[in-house]
N, C-alpha and C. Protein backbone atom coordinates (compact mmCIF):
# COMPACT_ATOMS: atom_id res chain seq x y z
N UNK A 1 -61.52 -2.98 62.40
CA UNK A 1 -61.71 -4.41 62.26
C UNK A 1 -60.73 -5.10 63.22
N UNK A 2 -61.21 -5.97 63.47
CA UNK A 2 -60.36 -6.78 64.82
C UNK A 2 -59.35 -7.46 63.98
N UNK A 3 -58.00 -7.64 64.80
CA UNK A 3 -56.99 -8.49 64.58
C UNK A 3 -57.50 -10.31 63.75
N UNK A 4 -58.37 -10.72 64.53
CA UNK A 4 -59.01 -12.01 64.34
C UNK A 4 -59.53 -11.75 62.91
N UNK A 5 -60.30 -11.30 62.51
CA UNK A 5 -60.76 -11.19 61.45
C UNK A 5 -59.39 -10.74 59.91
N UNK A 6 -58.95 -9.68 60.50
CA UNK A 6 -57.76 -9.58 59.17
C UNK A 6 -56.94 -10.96 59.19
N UNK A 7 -56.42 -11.67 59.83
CA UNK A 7 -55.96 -12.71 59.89
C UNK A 7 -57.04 -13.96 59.03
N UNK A 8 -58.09 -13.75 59.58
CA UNK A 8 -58.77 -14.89 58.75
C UNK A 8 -59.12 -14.77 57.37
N UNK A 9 -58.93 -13.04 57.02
CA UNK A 9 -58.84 -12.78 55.46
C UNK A 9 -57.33 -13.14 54.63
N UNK A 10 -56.43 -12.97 55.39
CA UNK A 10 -55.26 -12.85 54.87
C UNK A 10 -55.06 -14.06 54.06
N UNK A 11 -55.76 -14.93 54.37
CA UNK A 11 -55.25 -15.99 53.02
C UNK A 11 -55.86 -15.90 51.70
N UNK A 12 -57.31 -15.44 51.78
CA UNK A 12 -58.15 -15.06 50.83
C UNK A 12 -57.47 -14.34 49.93
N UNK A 13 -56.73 -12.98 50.40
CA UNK A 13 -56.27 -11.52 49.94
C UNK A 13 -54.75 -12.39 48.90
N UNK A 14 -54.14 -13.25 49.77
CA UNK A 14 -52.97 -13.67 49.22
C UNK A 14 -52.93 -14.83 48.20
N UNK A 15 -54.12 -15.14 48.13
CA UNK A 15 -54.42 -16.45 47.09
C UNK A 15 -54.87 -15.43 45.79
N UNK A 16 -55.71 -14.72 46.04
CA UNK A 16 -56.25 -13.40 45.03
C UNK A 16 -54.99 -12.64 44.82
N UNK A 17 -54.16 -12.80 45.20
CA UNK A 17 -53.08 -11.66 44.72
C UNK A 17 -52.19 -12.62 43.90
N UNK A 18 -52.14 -13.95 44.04
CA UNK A 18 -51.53 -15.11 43.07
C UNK A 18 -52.24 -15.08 42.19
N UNK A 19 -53.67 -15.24 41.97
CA UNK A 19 -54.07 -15.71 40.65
C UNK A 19 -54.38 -13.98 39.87
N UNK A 20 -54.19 -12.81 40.54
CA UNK A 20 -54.12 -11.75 39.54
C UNK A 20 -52.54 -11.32 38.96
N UNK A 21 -51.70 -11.94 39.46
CA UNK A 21 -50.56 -12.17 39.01
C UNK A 21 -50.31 -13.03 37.67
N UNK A 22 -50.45 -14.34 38.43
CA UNK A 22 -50.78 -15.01 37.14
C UNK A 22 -51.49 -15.15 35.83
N UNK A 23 -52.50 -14.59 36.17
CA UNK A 23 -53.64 -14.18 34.83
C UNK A 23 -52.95 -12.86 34.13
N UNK A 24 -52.30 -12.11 34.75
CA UNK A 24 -51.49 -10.55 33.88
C UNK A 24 -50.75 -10.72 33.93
N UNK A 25 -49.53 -11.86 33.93
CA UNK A 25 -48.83 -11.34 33.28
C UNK A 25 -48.43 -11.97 32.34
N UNK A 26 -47.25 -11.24 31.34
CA UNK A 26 -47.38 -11.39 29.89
C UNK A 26 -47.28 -13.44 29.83
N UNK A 27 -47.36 -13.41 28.84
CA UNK A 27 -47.47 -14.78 28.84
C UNK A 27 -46.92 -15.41 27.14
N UNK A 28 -46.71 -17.24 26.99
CA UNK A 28 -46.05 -16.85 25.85
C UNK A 28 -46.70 -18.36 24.87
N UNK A 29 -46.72 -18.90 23.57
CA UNK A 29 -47.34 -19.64 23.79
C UNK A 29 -46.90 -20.75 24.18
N UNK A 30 -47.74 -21.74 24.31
CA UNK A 30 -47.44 -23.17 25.31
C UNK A 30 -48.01 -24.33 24.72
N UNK A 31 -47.25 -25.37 25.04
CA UNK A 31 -48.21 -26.87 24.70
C UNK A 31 -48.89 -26.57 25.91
N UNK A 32 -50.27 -26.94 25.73
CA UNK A 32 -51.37 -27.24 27.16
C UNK A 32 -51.57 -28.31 27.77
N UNK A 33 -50.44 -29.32 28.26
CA UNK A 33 -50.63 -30.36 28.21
C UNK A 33 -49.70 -30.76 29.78
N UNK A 34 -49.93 -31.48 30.39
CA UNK A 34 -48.81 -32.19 31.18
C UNK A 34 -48.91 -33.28 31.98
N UNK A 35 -48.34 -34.03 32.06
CA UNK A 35 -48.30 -35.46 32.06
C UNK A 35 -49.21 -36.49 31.10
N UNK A 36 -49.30 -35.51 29.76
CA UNK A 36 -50.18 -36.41 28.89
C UNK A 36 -51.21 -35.85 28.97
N UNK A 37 -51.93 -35.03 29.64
CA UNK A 37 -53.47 -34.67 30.32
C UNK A 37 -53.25 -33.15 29.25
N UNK A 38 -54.41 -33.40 28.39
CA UNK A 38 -54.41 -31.50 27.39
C UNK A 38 -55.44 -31.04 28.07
N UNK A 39 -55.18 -29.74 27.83
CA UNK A 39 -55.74 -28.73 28.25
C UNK A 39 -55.72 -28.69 29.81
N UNK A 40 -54.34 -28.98 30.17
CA UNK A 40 -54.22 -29.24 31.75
C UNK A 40 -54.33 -28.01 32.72
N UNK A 41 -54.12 -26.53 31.91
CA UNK A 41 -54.00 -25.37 32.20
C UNK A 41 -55.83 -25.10 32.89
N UNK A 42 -56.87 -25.75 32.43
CA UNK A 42 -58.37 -26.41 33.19
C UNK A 42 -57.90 -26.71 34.55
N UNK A 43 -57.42 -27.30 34.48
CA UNK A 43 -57.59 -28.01 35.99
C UNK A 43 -56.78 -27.09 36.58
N UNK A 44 -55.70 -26.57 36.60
CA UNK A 44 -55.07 -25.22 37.25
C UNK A 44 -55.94 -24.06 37.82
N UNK A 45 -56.96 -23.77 36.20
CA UNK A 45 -57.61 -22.67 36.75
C UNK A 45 -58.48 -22.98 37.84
N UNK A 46 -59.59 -24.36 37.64
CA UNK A 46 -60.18 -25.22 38.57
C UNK A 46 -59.58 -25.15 40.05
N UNK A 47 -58.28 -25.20 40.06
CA UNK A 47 -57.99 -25.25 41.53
C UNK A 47 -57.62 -23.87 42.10
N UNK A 48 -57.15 -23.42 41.29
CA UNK A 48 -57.01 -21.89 42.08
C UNK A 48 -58.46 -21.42 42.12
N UNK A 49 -59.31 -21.23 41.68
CA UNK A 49 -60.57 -20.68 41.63
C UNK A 49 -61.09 -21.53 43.21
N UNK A 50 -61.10 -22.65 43.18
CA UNK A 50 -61.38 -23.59 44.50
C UNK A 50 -60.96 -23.24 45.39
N UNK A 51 -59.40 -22.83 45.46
CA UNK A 51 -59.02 -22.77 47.03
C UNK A 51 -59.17 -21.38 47.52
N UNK A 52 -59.02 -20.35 45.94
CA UNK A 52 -59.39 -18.99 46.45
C UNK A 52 -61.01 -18.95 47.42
N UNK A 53 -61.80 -19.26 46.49
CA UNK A 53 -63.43 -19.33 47.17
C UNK A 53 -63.32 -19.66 48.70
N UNK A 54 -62.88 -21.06 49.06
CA UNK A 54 -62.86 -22.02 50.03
C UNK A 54 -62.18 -20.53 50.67
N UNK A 55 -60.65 -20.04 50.43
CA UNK A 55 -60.77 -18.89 51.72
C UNK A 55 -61.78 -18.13 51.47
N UNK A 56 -62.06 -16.96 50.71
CA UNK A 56 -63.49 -16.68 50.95
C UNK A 56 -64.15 -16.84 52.22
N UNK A 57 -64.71 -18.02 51.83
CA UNK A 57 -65.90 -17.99 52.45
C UNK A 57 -64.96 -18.70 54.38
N UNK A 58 -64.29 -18.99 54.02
CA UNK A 58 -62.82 -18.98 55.70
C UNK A 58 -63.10 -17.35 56.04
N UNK A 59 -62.64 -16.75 55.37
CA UNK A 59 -62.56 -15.33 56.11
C UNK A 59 -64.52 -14.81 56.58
N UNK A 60 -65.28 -14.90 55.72
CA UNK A 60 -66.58 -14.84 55.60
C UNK A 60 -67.27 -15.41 57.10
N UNK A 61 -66.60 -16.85 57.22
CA UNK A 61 -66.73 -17.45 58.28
C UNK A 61 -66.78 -16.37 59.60
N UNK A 62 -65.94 -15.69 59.43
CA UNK A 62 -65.67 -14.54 60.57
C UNK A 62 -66.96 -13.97 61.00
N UNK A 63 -67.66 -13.46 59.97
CA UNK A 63 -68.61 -12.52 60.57
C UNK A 63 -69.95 -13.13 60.32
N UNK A 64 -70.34 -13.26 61.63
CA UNK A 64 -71.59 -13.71 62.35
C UNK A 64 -72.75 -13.35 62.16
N UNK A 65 -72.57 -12.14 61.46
CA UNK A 65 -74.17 -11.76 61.13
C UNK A 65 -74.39 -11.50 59.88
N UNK A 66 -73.76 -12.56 59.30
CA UNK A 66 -73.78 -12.73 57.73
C UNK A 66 -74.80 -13.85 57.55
N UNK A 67 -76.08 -14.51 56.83
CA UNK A 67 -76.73 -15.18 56.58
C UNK A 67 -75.47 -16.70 55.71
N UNK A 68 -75.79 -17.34 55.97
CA UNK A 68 -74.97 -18.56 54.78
C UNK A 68 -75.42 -18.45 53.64
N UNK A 69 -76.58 -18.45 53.70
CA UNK A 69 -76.68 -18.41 52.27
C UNK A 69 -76.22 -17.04 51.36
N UNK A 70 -76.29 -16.00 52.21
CA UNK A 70 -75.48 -14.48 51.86
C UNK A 70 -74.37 -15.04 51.23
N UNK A 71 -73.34 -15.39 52.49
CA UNK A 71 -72.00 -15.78 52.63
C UNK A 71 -71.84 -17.08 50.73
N UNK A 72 -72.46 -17.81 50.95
CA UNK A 72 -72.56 -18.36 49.74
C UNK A 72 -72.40 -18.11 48.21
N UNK A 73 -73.32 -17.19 48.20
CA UNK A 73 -74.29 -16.37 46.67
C UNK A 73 -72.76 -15.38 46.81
N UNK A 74 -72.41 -14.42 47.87
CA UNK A 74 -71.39 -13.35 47.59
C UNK A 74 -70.35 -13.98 47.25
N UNK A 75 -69.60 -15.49 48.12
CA UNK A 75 -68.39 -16.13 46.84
C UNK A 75 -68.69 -16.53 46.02
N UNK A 76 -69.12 -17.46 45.80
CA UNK A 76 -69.55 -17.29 44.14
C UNK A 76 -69.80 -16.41 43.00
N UNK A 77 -70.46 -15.36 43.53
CA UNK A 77 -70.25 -14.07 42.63
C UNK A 77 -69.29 -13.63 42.56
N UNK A 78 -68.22 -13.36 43.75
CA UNK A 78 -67.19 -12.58 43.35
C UNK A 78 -66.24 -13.39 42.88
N UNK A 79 -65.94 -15.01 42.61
CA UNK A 79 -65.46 -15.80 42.09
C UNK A 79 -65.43 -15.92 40.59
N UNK A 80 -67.24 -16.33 40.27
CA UNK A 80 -67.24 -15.80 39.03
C UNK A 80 -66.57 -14.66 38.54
N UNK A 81 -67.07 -13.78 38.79
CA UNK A 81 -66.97 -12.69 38.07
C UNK A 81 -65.73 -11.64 38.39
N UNK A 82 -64.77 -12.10 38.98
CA UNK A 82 -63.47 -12.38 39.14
C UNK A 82 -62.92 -12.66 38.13
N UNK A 83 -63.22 -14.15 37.39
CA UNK A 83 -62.54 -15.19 36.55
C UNK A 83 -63.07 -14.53 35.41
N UNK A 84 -64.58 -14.47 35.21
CA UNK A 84 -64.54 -13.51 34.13
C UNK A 84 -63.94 -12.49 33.55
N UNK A 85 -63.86 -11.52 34.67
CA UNK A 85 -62.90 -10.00 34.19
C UNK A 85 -61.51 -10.49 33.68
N UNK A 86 -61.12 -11.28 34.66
CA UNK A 86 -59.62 -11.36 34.64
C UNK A 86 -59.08 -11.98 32.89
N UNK A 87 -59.95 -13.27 32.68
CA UNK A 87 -60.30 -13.57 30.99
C UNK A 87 -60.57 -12.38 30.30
N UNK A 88 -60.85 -11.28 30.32
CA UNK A 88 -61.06 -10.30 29.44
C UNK A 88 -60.20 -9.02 29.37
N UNK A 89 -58.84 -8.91 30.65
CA UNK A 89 -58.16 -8.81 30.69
C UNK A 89 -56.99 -9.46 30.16
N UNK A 90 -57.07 -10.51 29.81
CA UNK A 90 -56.00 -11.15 29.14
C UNK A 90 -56.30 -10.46 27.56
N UNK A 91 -57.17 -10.85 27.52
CA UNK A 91 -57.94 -10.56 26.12
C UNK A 91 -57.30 -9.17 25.73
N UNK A 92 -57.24 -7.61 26.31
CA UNK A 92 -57.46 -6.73 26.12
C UNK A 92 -55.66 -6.57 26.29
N UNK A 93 -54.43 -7.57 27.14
CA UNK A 93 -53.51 -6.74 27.47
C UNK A 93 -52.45 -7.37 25.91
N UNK A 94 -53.25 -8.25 25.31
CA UNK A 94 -52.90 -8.71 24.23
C UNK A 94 -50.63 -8.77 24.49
N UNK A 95 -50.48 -9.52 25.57
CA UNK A 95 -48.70 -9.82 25.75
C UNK A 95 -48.86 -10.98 25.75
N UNK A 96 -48.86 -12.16 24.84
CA UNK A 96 -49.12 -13.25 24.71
C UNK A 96 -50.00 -14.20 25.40
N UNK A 97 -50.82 -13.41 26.00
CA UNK A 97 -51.99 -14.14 26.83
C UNK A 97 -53.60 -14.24 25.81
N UNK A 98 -54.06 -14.74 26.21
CA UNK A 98 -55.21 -15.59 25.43
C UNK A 98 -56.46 -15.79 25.90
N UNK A 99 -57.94 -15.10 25.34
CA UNK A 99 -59.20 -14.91 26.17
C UNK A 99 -59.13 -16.39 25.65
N UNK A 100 -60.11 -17.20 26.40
CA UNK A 100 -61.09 -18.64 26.68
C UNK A 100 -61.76 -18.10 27.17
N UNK A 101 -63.13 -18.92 26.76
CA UNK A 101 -64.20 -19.28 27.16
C UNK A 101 -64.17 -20.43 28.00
N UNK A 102 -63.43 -21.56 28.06
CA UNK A 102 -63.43 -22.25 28.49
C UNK A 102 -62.73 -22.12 29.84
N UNK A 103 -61.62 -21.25 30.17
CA UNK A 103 -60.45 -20.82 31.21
C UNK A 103 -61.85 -20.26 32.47
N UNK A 104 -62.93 -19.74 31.55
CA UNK A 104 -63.98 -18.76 32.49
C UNK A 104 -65.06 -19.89 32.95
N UNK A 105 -64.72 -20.85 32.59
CA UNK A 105 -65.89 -22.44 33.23
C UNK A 105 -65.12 -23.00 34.31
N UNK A 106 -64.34 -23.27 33.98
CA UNK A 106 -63.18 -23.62 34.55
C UNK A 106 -62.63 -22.87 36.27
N UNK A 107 -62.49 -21.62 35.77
CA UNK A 107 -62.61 -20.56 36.84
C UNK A 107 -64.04 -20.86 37.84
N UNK A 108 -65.36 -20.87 37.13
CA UNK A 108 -66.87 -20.68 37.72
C UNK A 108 -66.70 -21.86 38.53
N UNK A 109 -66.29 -23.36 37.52
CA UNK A 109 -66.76 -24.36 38.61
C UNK A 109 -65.51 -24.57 39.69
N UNK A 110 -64.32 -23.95 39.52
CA UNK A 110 -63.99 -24.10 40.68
C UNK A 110 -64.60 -22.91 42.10
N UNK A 111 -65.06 -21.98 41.56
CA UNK A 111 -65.48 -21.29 42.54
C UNK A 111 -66.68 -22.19 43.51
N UNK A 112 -67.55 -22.78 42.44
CA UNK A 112 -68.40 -23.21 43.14
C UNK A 112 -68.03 -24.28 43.85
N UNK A 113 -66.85 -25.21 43.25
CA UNK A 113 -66.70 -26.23 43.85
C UNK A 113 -66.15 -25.92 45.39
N UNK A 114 -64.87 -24.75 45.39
CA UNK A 114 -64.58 -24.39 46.87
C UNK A 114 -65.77 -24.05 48.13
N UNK A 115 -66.42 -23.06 47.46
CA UNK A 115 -67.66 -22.99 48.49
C UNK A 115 -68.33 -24.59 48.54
N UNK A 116 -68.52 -25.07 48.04
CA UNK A 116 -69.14 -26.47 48.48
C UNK A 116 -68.05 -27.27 49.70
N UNK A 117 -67.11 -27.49 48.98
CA UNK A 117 -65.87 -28.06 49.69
C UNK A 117 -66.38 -27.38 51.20
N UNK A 118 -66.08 -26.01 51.04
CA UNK A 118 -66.22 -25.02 52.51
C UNK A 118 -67.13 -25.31 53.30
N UNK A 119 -68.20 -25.65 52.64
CA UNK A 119 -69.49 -25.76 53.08
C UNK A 119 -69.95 -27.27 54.01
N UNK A 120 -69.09 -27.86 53.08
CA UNK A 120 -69.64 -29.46 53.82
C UNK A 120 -68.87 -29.85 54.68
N UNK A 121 -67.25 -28.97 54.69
CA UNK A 121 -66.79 -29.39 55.98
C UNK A 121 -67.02 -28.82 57.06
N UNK A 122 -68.17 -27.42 57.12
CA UNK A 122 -68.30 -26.81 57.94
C UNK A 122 -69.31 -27.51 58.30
N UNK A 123 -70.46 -28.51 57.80
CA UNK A 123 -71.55 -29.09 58.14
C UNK A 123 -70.94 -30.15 58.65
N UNK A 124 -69.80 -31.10 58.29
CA UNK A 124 -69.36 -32.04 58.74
C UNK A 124 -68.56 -31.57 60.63
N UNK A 125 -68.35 -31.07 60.43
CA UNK A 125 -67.12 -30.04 61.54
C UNK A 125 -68.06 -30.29 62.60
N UNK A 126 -69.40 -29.32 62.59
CA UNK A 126 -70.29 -28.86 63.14
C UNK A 126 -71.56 -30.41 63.79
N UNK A 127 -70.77 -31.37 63.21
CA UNK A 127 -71.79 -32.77 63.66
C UNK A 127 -71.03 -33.48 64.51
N UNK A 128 -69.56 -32.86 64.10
CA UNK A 128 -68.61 -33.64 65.68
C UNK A 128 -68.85 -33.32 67.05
């Protein structure tokens, strides 16, 4: 693999290596709340799920003979279902961490939201 390309993954790999950090390890309980805003630990997962995708589909960007809509459907899947496992891993390592259902919506729509984000500035980019 060319230099160019590991470079354009490397943020992907290092954003994914933050949020599997964060999701394992032990954890303890918490008010969910901050600056007044509950269940603020939502919008956390929301954004890491976002900016992970958004690289994604940055590194994805790389290779040219990938369809978009490929490139699309594959972050999102591996976003989802990322956020899923990782929720069921909490679940299973039982060190004060906590399955949601809701942490795994949260996770989905930020995935989708990054690929969108990705998406429209690459359509916007591409009209300059």
């Amino acid at each position: 693999m060319q230099r160019h390309l590991l470079l354009r993954w490397l943020p992907a790999f290092l954003w994914g290596l933050i949020i599997l950090v964060l999701s394992l390890m032990p954890g303890g309980v918490g008010a969910m709340t901050l600056f007044g805003i509950p269940h603020f630990d939502k919008i956390g997962h929301f954004g890491m799920y976002a900016g992970w995708t958004f690289f994604i589909m940055w590194g994805l960007g790389g290779h040219a003979g990938l369809a978009w809509d490929r490139k699309i459907f594959l972050t999102m899947f591996i976003g989802v279902c990322i956020g899923v496992l990782l929720e069921f891993g909490q679940k299973w390592m039982r060190q004060g961490r906590s399955f949601e259902g809701w942490d795994m919506v949260a996770n989905a729509a930020g995935a989708v939201a990054g690929v969108g984000v990705f998406y429209l500035l690459f359509r916007w980019r591409r009209r300059r």
